[in-house]
PDB file of N, CA and C in Angstrom:
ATOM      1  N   UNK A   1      94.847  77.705  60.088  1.00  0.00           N
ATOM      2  CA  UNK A   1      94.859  77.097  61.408  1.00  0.00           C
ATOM      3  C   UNK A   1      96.285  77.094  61.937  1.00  0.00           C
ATOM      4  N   UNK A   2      96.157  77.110  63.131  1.00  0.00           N
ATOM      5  CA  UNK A   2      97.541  77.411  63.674  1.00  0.00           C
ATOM      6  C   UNK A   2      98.230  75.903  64.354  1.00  0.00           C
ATOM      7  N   UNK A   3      99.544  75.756  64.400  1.00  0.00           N
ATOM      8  CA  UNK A   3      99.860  74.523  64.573  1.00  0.00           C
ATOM      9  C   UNK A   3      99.176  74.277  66.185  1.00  0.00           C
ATOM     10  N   UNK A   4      99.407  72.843  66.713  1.00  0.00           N
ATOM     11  CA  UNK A   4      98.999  72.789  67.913  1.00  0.00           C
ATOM     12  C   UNK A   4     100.342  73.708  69.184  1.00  0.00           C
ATOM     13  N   UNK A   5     101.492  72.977  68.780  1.00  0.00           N
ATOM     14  CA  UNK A   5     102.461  73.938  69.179  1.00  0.00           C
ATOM     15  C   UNK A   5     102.401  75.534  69.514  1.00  0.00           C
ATOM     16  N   UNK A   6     102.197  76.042  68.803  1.00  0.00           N
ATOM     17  CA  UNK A   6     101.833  77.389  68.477  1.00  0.00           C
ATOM     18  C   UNK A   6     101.029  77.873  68.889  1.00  0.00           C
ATOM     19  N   UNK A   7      99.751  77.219  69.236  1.00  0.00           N
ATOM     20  CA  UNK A   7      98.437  77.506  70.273  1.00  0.00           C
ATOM     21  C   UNK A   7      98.903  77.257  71.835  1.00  0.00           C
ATOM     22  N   UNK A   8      99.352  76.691  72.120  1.00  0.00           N
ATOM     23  CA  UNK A   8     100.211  76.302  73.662  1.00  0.00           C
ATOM     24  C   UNK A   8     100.297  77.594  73.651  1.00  0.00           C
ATOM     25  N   UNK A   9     102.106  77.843  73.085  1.00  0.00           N
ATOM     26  CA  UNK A   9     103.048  78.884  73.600  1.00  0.00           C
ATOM     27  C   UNK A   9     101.742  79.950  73.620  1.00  0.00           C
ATOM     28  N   UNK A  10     101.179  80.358  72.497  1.00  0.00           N
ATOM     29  CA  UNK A  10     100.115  81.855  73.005  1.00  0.00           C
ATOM     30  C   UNK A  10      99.585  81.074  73.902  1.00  0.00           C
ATOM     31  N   UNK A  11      98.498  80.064  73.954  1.00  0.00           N
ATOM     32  CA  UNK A  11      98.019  80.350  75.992  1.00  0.00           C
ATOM     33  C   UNK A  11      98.599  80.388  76.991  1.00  0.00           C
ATOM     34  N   UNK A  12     100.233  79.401  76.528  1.00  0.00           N
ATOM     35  CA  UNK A  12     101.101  80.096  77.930  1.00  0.00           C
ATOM     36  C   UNK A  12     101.207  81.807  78.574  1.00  0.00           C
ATOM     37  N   UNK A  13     101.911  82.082  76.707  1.00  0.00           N
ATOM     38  CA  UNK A  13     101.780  83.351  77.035  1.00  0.00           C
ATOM     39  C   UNK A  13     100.860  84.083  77.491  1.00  0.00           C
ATOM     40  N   UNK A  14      99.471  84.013  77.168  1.00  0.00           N
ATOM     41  CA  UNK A  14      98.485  84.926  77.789  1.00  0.00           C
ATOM     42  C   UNK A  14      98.434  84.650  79.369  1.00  0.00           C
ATOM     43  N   UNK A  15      98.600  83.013  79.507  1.00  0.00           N
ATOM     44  CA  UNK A  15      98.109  83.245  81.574  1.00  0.00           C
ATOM     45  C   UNK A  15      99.875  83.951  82.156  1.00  0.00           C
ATOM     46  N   UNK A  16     100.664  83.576  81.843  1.00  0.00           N
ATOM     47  CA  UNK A  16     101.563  84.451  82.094  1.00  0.00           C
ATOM     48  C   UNK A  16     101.506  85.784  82.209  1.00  0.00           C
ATOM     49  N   UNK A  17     101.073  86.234  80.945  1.00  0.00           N
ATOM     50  CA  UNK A  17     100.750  87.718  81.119  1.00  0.00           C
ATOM     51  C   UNK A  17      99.496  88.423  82.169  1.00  0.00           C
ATOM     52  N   UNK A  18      98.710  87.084  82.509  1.00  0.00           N
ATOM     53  CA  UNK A  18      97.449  87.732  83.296  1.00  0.00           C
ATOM     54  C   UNK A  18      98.195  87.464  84.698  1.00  0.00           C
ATOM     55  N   UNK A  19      98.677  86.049  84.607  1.00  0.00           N
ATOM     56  CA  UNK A  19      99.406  86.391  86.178  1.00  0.00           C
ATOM     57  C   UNK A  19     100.230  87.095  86.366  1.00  0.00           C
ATOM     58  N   UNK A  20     101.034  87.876  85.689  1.00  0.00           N
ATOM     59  CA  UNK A  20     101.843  89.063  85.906  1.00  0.00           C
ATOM     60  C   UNK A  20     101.104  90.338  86.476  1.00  0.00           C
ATOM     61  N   UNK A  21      99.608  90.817  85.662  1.00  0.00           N
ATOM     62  CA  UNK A  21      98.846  91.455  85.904  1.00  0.00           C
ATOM     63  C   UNK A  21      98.475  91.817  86.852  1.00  0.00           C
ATOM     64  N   UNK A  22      98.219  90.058  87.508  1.00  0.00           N
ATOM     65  CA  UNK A  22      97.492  89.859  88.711  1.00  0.00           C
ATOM     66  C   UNK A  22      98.757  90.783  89.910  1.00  0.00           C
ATOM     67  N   UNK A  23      99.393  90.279  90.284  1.00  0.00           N
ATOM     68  CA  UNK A  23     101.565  90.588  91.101  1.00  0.00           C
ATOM     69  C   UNK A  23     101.158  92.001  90.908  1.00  0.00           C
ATOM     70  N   UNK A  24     101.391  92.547  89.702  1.00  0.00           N
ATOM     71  CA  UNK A  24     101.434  94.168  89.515  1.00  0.00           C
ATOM     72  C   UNK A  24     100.239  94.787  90.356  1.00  0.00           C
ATOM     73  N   UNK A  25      99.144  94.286  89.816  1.00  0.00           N
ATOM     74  CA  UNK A  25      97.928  95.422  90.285  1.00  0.00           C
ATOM     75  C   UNK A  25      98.182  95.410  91.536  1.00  0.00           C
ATOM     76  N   UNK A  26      98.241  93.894  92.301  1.00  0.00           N
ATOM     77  CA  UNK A  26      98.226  93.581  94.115  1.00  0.00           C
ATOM     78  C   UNK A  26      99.113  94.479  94.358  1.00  0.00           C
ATOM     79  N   UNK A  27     100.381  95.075  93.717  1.00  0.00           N
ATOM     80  CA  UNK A  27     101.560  95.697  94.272  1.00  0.00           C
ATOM     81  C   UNK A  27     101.118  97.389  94.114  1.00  0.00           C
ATOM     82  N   UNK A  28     100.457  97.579  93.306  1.00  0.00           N
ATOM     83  CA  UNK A  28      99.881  98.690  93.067  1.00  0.00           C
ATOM     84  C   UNK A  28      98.767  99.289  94.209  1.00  0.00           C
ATOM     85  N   UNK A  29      98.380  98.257  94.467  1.00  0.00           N
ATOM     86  CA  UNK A  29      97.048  98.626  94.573  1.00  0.00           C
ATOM     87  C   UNK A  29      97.542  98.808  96.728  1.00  0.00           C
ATOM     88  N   UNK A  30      98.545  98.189  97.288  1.00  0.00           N
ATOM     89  CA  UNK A  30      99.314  98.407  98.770  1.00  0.00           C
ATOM     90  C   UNK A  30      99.414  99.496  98.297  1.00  0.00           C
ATOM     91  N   UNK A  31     100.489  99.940  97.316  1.00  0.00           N
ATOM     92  CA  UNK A  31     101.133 101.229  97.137  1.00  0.00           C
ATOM     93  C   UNK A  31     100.672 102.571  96.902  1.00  0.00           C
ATOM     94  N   UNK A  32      99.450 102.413  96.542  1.00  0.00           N
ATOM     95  CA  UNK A  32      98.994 103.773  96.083  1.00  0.00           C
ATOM     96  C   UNK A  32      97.505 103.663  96.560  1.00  0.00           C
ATOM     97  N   UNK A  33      96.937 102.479  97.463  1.00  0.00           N
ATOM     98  CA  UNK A  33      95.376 103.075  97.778  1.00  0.00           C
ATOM     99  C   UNK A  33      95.534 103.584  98.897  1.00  0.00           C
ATOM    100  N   UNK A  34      94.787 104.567  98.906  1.00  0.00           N
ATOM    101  CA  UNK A  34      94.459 106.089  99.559  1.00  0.00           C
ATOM    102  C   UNK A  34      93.869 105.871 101.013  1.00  0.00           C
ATOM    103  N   UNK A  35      92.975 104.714 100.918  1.00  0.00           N
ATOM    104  CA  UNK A  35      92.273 104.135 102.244  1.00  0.00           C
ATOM    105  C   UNK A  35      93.210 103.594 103.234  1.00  0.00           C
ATOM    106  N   UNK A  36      94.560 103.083 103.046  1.00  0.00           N
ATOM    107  CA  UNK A  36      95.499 102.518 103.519  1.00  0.00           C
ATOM    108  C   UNK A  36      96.107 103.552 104.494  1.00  0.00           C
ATOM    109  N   UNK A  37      96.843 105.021 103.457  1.00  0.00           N
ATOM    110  CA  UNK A  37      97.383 105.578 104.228  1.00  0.00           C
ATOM    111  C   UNK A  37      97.194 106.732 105.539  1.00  0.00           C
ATOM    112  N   UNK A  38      98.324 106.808 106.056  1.00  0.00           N
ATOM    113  CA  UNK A  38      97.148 107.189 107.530  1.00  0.00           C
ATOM    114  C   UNK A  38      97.669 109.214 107.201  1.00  0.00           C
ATOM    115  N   UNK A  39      96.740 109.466 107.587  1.00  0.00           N
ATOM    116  CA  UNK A  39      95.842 110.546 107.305  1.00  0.00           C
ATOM    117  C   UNK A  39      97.072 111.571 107.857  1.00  0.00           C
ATOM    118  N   UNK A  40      97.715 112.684 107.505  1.00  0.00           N
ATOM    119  CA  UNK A  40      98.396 113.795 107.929  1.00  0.00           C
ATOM    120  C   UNK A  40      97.835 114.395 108.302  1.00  0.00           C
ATOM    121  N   UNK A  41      98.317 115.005 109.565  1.00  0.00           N
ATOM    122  CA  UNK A  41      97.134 116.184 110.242  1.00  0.00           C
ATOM    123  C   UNK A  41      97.908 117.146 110.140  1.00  0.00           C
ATOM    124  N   UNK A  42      97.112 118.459 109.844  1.00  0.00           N
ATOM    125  CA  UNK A  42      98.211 119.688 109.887  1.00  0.00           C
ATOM    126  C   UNK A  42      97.213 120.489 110.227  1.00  0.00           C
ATOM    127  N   UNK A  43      98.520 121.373 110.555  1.00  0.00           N
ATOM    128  CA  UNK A  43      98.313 122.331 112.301  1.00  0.00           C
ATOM    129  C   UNK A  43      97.665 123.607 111.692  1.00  0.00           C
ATOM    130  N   UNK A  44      97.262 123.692 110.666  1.00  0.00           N
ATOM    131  CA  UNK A  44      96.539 125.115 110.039  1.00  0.00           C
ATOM    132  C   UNK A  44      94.883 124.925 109.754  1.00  0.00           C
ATOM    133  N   UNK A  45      94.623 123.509 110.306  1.00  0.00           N
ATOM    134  CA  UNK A  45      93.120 123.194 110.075  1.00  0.00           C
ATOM    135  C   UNK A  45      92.251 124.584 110.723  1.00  0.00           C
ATOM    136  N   UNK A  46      90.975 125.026 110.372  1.00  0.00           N
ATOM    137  CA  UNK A  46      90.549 125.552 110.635  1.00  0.00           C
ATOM    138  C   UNK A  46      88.817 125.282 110.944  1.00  0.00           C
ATOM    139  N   UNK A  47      88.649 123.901 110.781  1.00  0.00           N
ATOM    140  CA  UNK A  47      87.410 123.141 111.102  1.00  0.00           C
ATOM    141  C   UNK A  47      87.863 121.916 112.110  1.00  0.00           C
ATOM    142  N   UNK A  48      87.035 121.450 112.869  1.00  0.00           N
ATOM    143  CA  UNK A  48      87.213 120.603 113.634  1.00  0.00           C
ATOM    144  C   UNK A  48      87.237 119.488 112.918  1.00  0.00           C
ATOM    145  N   UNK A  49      87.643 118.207 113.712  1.00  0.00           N
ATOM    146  CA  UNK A  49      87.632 117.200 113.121  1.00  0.00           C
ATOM    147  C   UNK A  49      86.400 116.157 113.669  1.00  0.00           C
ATOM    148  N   UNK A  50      85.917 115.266 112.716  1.00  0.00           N
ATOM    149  CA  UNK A  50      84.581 114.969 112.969  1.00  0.00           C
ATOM    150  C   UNK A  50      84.429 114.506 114.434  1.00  0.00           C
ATOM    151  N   UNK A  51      85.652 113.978 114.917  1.00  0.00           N
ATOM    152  CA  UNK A  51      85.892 113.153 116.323  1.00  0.00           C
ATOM    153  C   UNK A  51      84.982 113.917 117.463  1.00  0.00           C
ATOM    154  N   UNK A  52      86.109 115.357 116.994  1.00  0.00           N
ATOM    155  CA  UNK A  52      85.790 116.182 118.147  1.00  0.00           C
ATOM    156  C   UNK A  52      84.900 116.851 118.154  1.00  0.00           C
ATOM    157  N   UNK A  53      84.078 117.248 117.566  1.00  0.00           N
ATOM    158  CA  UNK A  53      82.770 117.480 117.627  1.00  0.00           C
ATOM    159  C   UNK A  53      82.069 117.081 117.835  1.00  0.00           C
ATOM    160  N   UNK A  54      81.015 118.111 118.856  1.00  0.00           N
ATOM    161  CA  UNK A  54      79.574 117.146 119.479  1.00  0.00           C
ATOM    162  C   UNK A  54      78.549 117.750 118.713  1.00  0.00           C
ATOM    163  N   UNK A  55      78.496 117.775 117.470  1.00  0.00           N
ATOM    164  CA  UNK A  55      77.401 118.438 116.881  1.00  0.00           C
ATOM    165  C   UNK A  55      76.139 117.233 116.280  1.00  0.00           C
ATOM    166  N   UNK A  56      75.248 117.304 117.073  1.00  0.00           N
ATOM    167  CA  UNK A  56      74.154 116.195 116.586  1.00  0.00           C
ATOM    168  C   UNK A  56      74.309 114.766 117.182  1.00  0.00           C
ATOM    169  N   UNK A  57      74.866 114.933 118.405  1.00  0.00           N
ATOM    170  CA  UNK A  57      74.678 113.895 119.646  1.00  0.00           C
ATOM    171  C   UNK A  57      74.223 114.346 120.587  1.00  0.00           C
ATOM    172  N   UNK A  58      73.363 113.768 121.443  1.00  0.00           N
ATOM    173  CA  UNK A  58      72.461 114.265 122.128  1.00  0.00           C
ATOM    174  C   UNK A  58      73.365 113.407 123.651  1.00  0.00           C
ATOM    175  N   UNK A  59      73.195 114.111 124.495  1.00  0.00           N
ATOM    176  CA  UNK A  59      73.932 112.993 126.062  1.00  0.00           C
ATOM    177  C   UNK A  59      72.463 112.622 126.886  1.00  0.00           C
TER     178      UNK A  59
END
């Protein structure tokens, strides 16, 4: 059995480590999700873009 002391510091340590987790992923997750960033358009497209197309709207 582990002292009572000794059981603290590890659960400190573990929510520490999960709230660190928590900071990182949130910082990760601005930085690198894909849905966020805005879209590059380049000038060699050779399909329309869904906008501009009237394919399967009826007026």
């Amino acid at each position: 059995a582990l002292p009572p002391r000794t059981r603290m510091y590890i659960g400190l340590g573990v929510m520490a480590f999960a709230t660190a987790g928590l900071y990182i992923s949130d910082a990760m997750e601005e930085s690198l999700d894909p849905a966020r960033r805005p879209i590059k358009e380049s000038t060699s497209s050779s399909s329309p873009t869904p906008e501009a197309s009237d394919s399967g709207v009826s007026k």
